[in-house]
C-alpha atoms as a PDB file:
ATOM      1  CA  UNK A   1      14.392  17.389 -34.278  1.00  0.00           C
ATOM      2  CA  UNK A   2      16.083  14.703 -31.985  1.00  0.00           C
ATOM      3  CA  UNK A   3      17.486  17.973 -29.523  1.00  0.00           C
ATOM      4  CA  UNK A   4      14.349  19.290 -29.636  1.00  0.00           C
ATOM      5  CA  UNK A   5      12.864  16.253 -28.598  1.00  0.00           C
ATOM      6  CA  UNK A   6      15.742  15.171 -25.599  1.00  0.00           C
ATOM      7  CA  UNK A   7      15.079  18.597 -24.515  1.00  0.00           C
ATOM      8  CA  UNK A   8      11.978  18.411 -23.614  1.00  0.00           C
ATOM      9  CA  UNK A   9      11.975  15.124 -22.367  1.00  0.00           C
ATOM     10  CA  UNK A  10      14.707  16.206 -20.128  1.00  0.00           C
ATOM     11  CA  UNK A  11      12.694  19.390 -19.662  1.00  0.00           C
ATOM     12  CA  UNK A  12       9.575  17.142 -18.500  1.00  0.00           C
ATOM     13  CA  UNK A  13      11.241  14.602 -16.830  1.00  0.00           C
ATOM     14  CA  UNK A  14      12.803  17.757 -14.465  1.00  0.00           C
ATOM     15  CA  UNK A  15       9.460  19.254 -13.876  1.00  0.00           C
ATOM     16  CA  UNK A  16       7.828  15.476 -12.884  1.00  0.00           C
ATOM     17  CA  UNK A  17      10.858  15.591 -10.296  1.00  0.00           C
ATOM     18  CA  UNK A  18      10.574  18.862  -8.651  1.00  0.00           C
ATOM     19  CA  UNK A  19       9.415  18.704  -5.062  1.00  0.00           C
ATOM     20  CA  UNK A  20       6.699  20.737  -6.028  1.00  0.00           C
ATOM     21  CA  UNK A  21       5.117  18.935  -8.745  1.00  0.00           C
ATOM     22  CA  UNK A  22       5.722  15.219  -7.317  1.00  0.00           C
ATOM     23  CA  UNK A  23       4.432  16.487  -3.337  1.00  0.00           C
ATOM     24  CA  UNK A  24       1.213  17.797  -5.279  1.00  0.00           C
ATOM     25  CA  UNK A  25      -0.333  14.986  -7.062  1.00  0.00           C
ATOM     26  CA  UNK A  26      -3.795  15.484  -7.936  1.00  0.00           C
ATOM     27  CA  UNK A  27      -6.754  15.438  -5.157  1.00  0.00           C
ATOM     28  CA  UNK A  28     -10.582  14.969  -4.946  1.00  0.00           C
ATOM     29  CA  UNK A  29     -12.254  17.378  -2.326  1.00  0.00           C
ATOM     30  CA  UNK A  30     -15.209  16.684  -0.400  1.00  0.00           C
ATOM     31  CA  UNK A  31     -17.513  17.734   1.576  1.00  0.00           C
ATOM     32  CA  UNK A  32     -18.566  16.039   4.468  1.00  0.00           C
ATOM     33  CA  UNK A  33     -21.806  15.176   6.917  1.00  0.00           C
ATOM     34  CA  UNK A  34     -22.021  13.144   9.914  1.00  0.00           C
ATOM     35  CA  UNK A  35     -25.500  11.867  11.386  1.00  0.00           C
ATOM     36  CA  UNK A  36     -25.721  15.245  13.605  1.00  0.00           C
ATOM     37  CA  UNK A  37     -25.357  17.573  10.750  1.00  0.00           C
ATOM     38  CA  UNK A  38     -21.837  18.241  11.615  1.00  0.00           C
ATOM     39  CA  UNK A  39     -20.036  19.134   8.445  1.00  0.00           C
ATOM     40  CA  UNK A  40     -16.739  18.984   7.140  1.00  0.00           C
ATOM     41  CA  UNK A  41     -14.135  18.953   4.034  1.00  0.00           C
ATOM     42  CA  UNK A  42     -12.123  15.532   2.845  1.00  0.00           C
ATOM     43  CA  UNK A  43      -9.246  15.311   0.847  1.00  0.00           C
ATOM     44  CA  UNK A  44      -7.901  11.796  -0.868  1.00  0.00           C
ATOM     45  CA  UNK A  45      -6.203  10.869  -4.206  1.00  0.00           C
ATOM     46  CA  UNK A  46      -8.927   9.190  -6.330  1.00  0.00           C
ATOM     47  CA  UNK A  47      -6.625   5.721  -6.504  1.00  0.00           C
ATOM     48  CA  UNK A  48      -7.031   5.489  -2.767  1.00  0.00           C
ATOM     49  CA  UNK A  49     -11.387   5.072  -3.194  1.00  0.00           C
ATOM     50  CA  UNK A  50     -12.512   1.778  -2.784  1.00  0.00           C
ATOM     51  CA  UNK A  51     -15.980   1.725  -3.079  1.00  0.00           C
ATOM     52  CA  UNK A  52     -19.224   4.219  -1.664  1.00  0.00           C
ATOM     53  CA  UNK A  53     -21.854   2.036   0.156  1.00  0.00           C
ATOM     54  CA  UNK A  54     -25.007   3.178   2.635  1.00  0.00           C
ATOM     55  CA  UNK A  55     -24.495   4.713   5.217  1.00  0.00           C
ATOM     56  CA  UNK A  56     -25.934   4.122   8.834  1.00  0.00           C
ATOM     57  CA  UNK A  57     -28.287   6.933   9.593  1.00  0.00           C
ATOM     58  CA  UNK A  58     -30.666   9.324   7.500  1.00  0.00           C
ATOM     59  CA  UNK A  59     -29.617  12.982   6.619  1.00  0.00           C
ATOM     60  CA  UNK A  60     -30.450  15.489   9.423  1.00  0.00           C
ATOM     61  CA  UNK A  61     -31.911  17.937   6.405  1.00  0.00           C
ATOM     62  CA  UNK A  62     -33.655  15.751   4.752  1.00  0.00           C
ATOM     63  CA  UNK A  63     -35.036  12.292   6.641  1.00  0.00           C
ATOM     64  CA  UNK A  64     -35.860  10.560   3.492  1.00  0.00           C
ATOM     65  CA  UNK A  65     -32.427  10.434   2.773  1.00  0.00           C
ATOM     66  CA  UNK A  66     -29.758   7.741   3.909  1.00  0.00           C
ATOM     67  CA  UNK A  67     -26.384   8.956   4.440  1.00  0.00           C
ATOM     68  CA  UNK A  68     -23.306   7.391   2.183  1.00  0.00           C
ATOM     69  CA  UNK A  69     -20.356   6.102   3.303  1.00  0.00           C
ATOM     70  CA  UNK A  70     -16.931   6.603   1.269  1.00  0.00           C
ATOM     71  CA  UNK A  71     -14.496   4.218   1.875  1.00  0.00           C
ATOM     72  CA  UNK A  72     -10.889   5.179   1.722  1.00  0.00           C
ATOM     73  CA  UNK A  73      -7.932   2.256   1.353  1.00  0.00           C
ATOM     74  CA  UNK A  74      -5.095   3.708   4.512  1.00  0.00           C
ATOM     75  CA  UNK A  75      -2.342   1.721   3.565  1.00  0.00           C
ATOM     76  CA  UNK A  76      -2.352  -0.750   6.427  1.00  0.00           C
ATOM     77  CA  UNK A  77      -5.146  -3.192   4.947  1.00  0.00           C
ATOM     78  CA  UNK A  78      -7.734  -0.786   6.840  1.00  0.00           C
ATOM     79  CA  UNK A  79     -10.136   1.944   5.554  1.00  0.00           C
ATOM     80  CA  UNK A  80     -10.801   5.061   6.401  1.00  0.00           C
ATOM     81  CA  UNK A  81     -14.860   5.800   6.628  1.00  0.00           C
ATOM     82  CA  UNK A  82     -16.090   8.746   5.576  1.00  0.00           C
ATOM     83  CA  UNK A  83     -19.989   9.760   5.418  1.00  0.00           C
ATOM     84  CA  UNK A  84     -21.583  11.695   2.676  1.00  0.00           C
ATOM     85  CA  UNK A  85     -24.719  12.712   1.298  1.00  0.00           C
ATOM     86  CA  UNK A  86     -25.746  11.221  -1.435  1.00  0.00           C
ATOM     87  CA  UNK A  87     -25.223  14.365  -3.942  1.00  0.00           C
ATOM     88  CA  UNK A  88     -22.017  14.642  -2.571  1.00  0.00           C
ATOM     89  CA  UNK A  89     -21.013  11.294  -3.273  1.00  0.00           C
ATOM     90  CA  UNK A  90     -22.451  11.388  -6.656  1.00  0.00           C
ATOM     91  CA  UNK A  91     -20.022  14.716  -7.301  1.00  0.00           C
ATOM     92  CA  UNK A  92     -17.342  12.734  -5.952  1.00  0.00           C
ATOM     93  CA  UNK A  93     -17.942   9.570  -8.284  1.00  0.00           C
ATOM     94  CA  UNK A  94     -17.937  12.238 -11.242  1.00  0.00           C
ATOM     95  CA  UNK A  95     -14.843  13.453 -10.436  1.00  0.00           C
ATOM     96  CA  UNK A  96     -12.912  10.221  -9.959  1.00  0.00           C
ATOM     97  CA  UNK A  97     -14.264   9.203 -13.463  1.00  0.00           C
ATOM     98  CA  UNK A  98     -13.796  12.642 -15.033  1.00  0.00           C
ATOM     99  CA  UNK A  99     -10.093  12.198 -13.355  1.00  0.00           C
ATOM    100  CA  UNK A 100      -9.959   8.967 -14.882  1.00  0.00           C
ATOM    101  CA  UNK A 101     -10.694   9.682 -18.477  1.00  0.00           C
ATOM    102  CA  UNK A 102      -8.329  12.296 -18.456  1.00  0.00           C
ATOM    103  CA  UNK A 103      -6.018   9.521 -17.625  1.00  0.00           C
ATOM    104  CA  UNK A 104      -6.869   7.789 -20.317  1.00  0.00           C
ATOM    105  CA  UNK A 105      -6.266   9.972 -22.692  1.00  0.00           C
ATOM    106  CA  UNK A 106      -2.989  10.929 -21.838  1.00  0.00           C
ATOM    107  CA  UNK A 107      -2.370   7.491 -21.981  1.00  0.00           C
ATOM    108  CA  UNK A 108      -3.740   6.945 -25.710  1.00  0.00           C
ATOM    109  CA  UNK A 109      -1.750  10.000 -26.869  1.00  0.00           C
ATOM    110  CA  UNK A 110       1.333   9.135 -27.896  1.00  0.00           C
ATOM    111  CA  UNK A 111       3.324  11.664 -27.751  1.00  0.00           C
ATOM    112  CA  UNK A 112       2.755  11.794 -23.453  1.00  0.00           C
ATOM    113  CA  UNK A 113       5.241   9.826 -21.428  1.00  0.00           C
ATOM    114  CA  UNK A 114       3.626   8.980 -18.036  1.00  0.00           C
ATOM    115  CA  UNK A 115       5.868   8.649 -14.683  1.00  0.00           C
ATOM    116  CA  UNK A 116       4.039   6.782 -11.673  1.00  0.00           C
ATOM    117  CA  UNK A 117       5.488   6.988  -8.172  1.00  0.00           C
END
């Protein structure tokens, strides 16, 4: 029982280490809208979100709508801006708390070891 347990700790803990798997951590993707209707796709880890706020300017599509903003922490003390519509950034705040629960629970299992970078 104790082999089979070093084993695949050792077996995990190799994995976790692999360029691979550590180069590749998980990612929300977005779609995104400036105030022309020029669109785009975003990628950020959901740790770096700080917060989704209005935007400046209405949605080209649809005038009733105000554009959102998603700001993203840069690692300098600055943010990176990026604008949404609001269904996108609803998506987005579903999949950061989706991500999150999952989180969770591999946290309240305890059987999972957890390795943060």
């Amino acid at each position: 029982m104790k082999a089979t347990l070093a084993f695949s700790t050792l077996l995990l803990l190799s994995l976790l280490s692999s360029p691979g798997f550590a180069d590749d951590p998980y990612k929300v993707v977005f779609e995104t809208i400036d105030c022309n209707g020029n669109t785009g796709f975003a990628t950020v880890g959901p740790d770096e979100i700080y917060k989704v706020g209005d935007g400046d300017c209405s949605h080209p599509q649809h005038p009733g709508q105000k554009l959102k903003q998603l700001l993203i922490h840069d690692g300098s003390g600055s943010y990176k801006v990026y604008t949404l519509s609001q269904e996108e950034a609803k998506n987005v705040m579903l999949e950061v708390k989706e991500y999150m629960r999952a989180r969770k629970g591999v946290l309240e299992r305890s059987d999972s070891i957890i390795i943060s970078h």
